[in-house]
PDB file of N, CA and C in Angstrom:
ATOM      1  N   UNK A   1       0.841  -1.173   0.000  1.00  0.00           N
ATOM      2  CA  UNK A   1       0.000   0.000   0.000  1.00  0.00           C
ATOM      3  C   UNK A   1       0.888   1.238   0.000  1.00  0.00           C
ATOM      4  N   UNK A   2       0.623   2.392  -1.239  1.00  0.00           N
ATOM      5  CA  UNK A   2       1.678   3.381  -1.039  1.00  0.00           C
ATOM      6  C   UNK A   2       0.106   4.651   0.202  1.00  0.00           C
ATOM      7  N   UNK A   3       0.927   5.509   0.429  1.00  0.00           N
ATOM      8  CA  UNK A   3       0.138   6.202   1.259  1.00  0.00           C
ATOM      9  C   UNK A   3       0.457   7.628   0.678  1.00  0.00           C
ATOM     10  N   UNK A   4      -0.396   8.371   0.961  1.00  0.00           N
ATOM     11  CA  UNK A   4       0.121   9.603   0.316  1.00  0.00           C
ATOM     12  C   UNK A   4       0.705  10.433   1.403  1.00  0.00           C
ATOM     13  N   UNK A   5       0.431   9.984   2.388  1.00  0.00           N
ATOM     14  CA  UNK A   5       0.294  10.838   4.063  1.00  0.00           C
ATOM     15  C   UNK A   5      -0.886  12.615   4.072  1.00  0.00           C
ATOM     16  N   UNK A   6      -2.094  12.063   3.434  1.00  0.00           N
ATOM     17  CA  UNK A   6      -3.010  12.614   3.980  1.00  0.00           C
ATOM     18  C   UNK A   6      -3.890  12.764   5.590  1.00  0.00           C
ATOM     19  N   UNK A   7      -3.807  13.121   6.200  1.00  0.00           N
ATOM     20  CA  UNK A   7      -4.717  12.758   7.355  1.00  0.00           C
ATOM     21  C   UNK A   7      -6.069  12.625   6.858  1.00  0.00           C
ATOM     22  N   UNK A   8      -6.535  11.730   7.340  1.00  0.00           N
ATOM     23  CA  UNK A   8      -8.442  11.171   7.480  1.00  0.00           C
ATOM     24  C   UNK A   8      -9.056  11.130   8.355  1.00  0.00           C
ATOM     25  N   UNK A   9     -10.185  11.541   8.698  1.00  0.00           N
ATOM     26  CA  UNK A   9     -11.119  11.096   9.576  1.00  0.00           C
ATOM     27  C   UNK A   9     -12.393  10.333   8.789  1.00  0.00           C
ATOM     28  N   UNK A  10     -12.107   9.559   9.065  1.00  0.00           N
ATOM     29  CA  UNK A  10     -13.819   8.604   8.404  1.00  0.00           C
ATOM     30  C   UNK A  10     -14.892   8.966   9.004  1.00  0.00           C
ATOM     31  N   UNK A  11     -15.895   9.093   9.083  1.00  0.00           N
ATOM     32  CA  UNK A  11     -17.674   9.037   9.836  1.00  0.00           C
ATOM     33  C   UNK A  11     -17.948   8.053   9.732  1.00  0.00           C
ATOM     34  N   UNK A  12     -18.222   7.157  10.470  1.00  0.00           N
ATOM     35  CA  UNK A  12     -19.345   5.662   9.900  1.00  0.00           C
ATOM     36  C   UNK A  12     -20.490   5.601  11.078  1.00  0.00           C
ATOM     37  N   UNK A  13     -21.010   5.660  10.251  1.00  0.00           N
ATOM     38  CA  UNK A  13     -22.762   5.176  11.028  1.00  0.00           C
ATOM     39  C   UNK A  13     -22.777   3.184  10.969  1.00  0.00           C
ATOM     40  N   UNK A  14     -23.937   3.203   9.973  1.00  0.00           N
ATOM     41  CA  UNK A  14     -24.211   2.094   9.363  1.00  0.00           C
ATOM     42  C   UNK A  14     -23.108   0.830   9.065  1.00  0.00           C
ATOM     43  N   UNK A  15     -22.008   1.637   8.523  1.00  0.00           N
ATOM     44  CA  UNK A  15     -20.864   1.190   7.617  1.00  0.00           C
ATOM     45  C   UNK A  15     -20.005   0.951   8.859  1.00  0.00           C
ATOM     46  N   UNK A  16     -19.389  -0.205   8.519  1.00  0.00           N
ATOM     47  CA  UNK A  16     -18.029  -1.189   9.294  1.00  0.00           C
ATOM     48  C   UNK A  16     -16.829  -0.692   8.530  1.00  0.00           C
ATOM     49  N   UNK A  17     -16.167   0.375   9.698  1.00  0.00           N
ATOM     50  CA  UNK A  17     -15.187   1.062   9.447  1.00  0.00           C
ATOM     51  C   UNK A  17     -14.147  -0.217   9.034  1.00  0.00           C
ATOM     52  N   UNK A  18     -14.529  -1.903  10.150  1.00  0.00           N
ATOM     53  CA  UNK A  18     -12.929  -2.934   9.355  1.00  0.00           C
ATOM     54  C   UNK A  18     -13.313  -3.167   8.007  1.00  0.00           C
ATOM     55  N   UNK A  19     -14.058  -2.704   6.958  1.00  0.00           N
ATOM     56  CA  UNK A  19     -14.610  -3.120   6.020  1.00  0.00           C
ATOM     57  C   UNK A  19     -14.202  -2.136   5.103  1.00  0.00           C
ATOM     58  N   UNK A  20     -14.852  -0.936   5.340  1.00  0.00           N
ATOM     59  CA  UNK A  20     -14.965   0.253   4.612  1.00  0.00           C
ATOM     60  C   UNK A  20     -14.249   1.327   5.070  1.00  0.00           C
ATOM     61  N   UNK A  21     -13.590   1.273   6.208  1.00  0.00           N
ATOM     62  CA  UNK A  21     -12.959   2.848   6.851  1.00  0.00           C
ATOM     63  C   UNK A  21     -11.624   2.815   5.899  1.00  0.00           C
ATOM     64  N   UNK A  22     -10.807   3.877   6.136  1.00  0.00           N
ATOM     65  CA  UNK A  22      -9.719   4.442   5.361  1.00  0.00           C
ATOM     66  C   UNK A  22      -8.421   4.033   6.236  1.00  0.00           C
ATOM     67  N   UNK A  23      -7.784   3.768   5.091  1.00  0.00           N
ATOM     68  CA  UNK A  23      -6.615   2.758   5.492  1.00  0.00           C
ATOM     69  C   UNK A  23      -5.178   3.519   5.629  1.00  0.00           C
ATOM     70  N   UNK A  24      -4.156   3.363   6.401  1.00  0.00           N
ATOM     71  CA  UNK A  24      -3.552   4.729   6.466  1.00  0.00           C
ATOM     72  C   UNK A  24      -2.687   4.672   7.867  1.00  0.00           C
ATOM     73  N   UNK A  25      -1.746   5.164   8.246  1.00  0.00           N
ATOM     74  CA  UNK A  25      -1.148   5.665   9.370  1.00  0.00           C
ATOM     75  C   UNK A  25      -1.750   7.027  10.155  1.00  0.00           C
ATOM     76  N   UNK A  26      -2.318   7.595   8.996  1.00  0.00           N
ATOM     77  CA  UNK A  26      -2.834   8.535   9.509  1.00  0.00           C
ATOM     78  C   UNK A  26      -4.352   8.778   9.177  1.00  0.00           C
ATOM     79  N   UNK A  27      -4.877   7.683   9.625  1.00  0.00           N
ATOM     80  CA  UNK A  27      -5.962   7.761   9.157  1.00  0.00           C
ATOM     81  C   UNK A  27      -6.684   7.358  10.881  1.00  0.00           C
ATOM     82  N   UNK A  28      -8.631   7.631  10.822  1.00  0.00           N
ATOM     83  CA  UNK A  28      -8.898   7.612  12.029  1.00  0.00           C
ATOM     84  C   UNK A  28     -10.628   7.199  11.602  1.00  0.00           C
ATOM     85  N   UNK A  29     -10.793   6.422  12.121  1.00  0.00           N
ATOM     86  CA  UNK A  29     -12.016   5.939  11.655  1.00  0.00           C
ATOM     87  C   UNK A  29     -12.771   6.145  13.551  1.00  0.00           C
ATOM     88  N   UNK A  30     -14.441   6.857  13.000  1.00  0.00           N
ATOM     89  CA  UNK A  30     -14.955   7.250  14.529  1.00  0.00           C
ATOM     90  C   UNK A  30     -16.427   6.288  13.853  1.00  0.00           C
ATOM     91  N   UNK A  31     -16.797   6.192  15.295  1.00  0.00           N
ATOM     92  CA  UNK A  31     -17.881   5.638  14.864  1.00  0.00           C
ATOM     93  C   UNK A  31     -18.979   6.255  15.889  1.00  0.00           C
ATOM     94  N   UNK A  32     -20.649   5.928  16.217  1.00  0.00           N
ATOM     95  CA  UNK A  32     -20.865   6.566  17.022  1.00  0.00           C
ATOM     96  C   UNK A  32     -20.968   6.168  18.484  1.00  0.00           C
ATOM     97  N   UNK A  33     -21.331   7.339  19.568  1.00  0.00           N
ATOM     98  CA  UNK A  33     -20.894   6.559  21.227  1.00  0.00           C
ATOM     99  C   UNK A  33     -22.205   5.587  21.488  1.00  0.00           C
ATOM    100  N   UNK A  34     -23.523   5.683  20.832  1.00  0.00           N
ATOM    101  CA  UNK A  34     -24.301   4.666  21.106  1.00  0.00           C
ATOM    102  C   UNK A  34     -25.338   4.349  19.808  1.00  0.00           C
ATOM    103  N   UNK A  35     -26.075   3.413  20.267  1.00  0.00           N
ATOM    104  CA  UNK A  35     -26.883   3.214  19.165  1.00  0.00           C
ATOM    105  C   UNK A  35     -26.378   1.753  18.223  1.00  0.00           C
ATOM    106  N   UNK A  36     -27.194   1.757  17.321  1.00  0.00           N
ATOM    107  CA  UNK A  36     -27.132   0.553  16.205  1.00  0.00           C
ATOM    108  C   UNK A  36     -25.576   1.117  15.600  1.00  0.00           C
ATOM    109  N   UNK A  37     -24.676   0.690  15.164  1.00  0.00           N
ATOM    110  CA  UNK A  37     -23.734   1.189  14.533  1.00  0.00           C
ATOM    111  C   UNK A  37     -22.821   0.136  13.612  1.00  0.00           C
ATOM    112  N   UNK A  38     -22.430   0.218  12.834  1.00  0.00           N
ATOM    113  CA  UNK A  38     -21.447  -0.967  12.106  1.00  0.00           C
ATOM    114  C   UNK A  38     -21.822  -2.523  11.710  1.00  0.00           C
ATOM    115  N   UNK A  39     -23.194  -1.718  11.186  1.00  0.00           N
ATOM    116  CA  UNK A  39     -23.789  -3.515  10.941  1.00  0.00           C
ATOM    117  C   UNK A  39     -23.664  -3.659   9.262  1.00  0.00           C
ATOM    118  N   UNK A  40     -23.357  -3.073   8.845  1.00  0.00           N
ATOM    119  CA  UNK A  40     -23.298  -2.851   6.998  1.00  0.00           C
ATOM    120  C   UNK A  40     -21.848  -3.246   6.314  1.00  0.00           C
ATOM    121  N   UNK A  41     -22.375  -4.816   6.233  1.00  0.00           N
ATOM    122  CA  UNK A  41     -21.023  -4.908   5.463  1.00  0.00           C
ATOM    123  C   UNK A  41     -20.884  -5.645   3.997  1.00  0.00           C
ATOM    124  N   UNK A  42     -22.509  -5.871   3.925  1.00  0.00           N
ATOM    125  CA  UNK A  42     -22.808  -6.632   2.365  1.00  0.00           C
ATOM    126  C   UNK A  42     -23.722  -5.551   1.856  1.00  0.00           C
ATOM    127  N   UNK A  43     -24.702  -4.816   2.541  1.00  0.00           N
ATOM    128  CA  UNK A  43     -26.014  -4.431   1.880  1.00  0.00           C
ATOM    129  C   UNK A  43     -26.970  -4.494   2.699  1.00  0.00           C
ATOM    130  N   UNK A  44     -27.479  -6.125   3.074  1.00  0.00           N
ATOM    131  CA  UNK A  44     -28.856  -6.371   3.625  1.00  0.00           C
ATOM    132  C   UNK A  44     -28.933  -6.474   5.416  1.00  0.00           C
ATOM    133  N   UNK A  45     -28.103  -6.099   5.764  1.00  0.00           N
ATOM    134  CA  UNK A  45     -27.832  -6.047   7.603  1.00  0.00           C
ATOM    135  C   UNK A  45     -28.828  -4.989   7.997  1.00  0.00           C
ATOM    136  N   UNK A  46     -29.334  -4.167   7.299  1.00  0.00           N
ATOM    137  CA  UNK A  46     -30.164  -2.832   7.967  1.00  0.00           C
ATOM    138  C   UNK A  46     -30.701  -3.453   9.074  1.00  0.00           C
ATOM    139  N   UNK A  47     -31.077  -3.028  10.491  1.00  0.00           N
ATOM    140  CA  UNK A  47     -31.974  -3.110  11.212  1.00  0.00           C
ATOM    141  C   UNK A  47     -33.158  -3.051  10.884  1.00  0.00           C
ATOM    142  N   UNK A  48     -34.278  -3.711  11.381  1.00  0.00           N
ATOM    143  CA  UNK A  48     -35.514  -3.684  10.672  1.00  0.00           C
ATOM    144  C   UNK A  48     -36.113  -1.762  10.804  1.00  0.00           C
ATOM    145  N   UNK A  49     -35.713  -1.600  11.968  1.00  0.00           N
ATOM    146  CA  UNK A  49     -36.255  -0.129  12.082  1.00  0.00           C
ATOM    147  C   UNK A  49     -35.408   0.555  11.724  1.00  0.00           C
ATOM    148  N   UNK A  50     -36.664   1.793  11.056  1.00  0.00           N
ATOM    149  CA  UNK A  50     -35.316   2.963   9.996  1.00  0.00           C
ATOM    150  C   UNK A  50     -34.950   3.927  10.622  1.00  0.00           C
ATOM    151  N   UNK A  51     -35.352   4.096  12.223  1.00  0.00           N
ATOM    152  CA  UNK A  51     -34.655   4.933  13.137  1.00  0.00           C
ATOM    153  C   UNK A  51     -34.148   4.194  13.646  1.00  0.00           C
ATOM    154  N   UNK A  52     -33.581   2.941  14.113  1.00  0.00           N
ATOM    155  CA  UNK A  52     -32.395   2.565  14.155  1.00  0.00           C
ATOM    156  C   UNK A  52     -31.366   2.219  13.729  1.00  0.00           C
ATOM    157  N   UNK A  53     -31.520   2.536  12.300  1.00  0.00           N
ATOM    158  CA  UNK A  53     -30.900   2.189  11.305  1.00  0.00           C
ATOM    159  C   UNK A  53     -29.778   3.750  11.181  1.00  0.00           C
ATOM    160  N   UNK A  54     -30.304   4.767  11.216  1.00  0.00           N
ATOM    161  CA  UNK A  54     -29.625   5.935  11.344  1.00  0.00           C
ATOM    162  C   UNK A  54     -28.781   6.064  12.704  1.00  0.00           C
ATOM    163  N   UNK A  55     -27.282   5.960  11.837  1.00  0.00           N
ATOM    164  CA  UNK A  55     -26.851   6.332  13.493  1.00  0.00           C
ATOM    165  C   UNK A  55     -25.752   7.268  13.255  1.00  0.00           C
ATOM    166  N   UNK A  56     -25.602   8.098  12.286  1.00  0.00           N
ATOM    167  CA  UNK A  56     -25.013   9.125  12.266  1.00  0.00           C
ATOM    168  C   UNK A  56     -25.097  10.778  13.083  1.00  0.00           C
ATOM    169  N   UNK A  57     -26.252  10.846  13.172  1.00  0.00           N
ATOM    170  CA  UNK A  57     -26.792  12.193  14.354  1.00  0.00           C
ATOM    171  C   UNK A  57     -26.236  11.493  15.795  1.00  0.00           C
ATOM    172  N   UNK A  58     -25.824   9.996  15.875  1.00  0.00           N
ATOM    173  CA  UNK A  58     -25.500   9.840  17.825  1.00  0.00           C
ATOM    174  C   UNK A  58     -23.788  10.197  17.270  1.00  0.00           C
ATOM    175  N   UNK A  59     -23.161  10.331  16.460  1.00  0.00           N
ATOM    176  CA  UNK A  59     -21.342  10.652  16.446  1.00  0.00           C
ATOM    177  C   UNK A  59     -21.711  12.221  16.844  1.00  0.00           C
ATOM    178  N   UNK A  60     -20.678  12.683  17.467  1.00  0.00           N
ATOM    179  CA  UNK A  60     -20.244  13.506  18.770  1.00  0.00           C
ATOM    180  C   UNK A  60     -19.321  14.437  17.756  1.00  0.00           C
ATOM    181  N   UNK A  61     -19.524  15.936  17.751  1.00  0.00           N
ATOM    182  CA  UNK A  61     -18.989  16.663  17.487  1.00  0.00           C
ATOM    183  C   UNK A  61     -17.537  16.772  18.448  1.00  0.00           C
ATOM    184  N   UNK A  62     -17.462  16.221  19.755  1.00  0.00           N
ATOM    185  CA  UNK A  62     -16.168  15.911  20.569  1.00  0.00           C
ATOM    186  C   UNK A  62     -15.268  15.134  20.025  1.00  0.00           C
ATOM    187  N   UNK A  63     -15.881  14.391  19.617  1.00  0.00           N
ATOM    188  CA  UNK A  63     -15.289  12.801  18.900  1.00  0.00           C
ATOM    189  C   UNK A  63     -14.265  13.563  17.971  1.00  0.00           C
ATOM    190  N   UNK A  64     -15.143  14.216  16.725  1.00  0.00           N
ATOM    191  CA  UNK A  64     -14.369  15.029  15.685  1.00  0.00           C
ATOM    192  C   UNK A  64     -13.353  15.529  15.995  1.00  0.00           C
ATOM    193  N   UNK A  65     -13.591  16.130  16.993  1.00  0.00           N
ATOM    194  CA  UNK A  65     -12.430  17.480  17.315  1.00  0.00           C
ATOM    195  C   UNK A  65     -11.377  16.500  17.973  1.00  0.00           C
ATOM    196  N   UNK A  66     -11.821  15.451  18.670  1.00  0.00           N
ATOM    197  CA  UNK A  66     -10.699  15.053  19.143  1.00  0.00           C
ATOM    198  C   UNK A  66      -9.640  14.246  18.590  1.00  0.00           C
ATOM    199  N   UNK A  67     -10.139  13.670  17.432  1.00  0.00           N
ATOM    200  CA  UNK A  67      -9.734  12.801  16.012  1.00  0.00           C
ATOM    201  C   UNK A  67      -8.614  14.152  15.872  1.00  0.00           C
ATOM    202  N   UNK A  68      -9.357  15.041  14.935  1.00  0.00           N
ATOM    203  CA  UNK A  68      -8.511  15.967  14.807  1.00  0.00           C
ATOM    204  C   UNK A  68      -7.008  16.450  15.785  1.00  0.00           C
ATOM    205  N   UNK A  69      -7.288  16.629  16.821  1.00  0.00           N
ATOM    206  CA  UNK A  69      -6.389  16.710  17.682  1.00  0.00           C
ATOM    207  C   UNK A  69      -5.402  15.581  17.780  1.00  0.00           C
ATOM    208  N   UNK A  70      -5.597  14.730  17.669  1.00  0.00           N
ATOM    209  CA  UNK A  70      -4.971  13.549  17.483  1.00  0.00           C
ATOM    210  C   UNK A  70      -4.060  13.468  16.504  1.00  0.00           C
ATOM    211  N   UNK A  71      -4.800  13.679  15.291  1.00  0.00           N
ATOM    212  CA  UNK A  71      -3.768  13.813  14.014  1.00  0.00           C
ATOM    213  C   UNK A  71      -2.914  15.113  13.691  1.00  0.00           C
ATOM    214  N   UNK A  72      -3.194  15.946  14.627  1.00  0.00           N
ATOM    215  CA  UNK A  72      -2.168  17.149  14.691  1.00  0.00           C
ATOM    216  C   UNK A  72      -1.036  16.988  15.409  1.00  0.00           C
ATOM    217  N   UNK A  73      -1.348  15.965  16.557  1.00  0.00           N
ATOM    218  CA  UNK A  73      -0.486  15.977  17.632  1.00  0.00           C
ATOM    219  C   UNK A  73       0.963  15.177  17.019  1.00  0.00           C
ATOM    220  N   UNK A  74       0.061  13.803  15.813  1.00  0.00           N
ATOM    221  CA  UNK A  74       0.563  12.717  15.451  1.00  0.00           C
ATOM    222  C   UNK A  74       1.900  13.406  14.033  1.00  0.00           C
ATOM    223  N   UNK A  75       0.937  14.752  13.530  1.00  0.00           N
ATOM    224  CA  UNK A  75       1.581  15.288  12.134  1.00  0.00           C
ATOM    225  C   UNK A  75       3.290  15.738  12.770  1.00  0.00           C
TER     226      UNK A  75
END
């Protein structure tokens, strides 16, 4: 794997960051602090309910910032 040395932060709700997140030294995959999260890794995993199925509004604007902080500390 060549890397470019971008920093990343991934978002994953639904999506299984070991599946789909961004691959990298400097990369940072968040997911959210509660809720249904990381069940999507073919397609058909949805939870039957479509408000539990959304779990992007429970990831934490803290989370972000602290990702961030992280990869500044790391740059």
């Amino acid at each position: 794997m060549v890397e470019a040395g971008i920093p990343v932060i991934g978002l994953h709700g639904g999506v299984n960051p070991e599946r789909w997140g961004p691959l990298g030294s400097n990369a940072i995959s968040l997911l959210p602090e509660s809720g249904h999260f990381a069940y999507l890794h073919y397609g058909f995993e949805y939870p039957e309910d479509d408000a539990q199925a959304y779990s992007l509004d429970k990831l934490t604007v803290a989370q972000v910032i602290g990702a961030i902080e992280t990869l500044r500390a790391d740059g």
